[in-house]
C-alpha atoms as a PDB file:
ATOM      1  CA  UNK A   1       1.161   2.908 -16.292  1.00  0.00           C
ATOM      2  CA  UNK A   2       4.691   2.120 -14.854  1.00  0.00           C
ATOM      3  CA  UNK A   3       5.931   3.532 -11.204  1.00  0.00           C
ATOM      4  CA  UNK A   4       8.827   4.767 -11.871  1.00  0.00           C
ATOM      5  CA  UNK A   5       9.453   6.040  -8.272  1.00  0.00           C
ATOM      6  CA  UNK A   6      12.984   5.600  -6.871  1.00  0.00           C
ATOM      7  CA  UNK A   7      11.335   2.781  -4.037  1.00  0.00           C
ATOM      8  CA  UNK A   8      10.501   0.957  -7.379  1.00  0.00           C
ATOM      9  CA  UNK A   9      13.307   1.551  -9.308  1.00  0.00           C
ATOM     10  CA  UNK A  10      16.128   0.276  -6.840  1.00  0.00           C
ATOM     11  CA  UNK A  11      14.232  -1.114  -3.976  1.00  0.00           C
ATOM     12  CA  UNK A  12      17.186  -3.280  -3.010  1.00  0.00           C
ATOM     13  CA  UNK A  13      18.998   0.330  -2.029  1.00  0.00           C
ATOM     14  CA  UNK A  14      16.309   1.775   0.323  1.00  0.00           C
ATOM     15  CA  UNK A  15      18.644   1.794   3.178  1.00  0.00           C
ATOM     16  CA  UNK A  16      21.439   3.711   1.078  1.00  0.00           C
ATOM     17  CA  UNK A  17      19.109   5.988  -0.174  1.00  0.00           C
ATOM     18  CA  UNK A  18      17.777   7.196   2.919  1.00  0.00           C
ATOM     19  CA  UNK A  19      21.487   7.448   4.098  1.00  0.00           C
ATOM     20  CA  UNK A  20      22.729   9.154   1.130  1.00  0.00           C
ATOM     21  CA  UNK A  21      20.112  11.815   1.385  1.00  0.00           C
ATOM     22  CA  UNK A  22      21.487  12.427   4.404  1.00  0.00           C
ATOM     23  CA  UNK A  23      24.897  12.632   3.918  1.00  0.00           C
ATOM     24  CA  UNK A  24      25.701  14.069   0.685  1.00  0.00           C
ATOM     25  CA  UNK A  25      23.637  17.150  -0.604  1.00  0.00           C
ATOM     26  CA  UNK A  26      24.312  16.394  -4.392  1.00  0.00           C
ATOM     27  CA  UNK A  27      22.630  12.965  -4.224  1.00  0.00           C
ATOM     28  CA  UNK A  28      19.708  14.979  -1.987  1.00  0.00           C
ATOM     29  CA  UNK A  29      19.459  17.411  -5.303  1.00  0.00           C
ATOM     30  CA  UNK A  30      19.432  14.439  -7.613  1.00  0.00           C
ATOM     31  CA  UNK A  31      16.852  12.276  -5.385  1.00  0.00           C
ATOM     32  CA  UNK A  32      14.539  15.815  -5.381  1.00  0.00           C
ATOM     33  CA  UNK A  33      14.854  16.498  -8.948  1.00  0.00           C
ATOM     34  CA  UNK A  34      13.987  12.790  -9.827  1.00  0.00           C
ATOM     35  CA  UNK A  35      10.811  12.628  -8.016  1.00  0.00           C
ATOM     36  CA  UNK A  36       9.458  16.194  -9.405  1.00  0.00           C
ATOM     37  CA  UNK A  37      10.255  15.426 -12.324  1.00  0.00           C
ATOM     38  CA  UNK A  38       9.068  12.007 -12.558  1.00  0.00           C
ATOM     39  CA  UNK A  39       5.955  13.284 -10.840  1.00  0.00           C
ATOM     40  CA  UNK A  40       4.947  16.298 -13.477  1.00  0.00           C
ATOM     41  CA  UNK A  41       5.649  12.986 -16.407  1.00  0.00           C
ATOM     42  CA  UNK A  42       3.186  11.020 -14.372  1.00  0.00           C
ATOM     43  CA  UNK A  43       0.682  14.425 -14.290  1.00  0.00           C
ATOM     44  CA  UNK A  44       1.708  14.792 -18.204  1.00  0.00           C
ATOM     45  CA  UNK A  45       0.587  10.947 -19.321  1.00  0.00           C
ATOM     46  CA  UNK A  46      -2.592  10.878 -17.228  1.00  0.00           C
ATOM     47  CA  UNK A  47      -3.871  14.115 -19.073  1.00  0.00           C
ATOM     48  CA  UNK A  48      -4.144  16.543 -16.372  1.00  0.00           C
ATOM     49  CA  UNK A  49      -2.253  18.798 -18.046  1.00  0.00           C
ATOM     50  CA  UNK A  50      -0.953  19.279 -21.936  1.00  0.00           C
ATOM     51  CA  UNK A  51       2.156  19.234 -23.105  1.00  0.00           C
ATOM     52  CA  UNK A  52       4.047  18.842 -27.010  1.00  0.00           C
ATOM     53  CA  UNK A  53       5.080  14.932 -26.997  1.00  0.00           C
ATOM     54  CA  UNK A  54       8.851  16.771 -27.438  1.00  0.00           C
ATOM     55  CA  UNK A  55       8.908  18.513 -24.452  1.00  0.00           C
ATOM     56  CA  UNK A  56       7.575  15.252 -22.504  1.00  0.00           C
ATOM     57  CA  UNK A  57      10.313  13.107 -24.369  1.00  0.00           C
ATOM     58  CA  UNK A  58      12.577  15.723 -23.475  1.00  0.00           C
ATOM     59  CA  UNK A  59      11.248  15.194 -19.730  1.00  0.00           C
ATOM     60  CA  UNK A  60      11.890  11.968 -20.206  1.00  0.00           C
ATOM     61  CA  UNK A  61      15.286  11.523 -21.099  1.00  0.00           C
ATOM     62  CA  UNK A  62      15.603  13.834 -17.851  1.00  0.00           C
ATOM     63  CA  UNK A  63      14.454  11.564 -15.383  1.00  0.00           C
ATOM     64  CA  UNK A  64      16.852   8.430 -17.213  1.00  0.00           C
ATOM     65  CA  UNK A  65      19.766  11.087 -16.893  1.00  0.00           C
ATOM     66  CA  UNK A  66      19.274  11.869 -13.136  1.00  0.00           C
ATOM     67  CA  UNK A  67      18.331   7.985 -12.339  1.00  0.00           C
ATOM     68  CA  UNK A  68      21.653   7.235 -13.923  1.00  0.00           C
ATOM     69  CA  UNK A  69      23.320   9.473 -11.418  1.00  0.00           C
ATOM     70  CA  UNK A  70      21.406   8.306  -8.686  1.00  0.00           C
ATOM     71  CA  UNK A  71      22.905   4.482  -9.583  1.00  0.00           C
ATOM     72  CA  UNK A  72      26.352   5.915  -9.976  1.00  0.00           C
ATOM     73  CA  UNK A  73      26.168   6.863  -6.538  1.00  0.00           C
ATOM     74  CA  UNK A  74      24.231   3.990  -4.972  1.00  0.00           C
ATOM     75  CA  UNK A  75      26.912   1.317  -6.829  1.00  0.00           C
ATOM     76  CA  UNK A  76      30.214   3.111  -5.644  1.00  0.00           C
ATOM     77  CA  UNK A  77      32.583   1.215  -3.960  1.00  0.00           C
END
């Protein structure tokens, strides 16, 4: 199974994350509701808990959403 935590993800922004989380509340949101999210998926795929393979791909699509936001954020100038 992948990590798909945010370290992973864009461990070249660490720094600016940390900041970021700090500084603006929206990206602080977006950070939270990435890791829960991406958390319950990981919960979902090892089988502790059942759930229609919609509403996971639904999940999913989620978690791409919000990490797109995330790099909006991390790669403005």
């Amino acid at each position: 199974m992948l990590n798909h935590d945010l370290a992973h993800e864009f461990p070249e922004h660490l720094e600016k994350t940390r900041s970021f989380k700090a500084i603006y509340t929206h990206f602080a949101k977006l950070f939270d509701a990435y890791g829960g999210n991406n958390l319950a998926i990981k919960k979902y795929e090892l089988g502790g808990t059942v759930i229609s393979d919609d509403a996971l791909e639904l999940m999913k699509k989620q978690r791409l959403k919000t990490k797109d936001e995330i790099y909006q954020y991390l790669h403005q100038d």
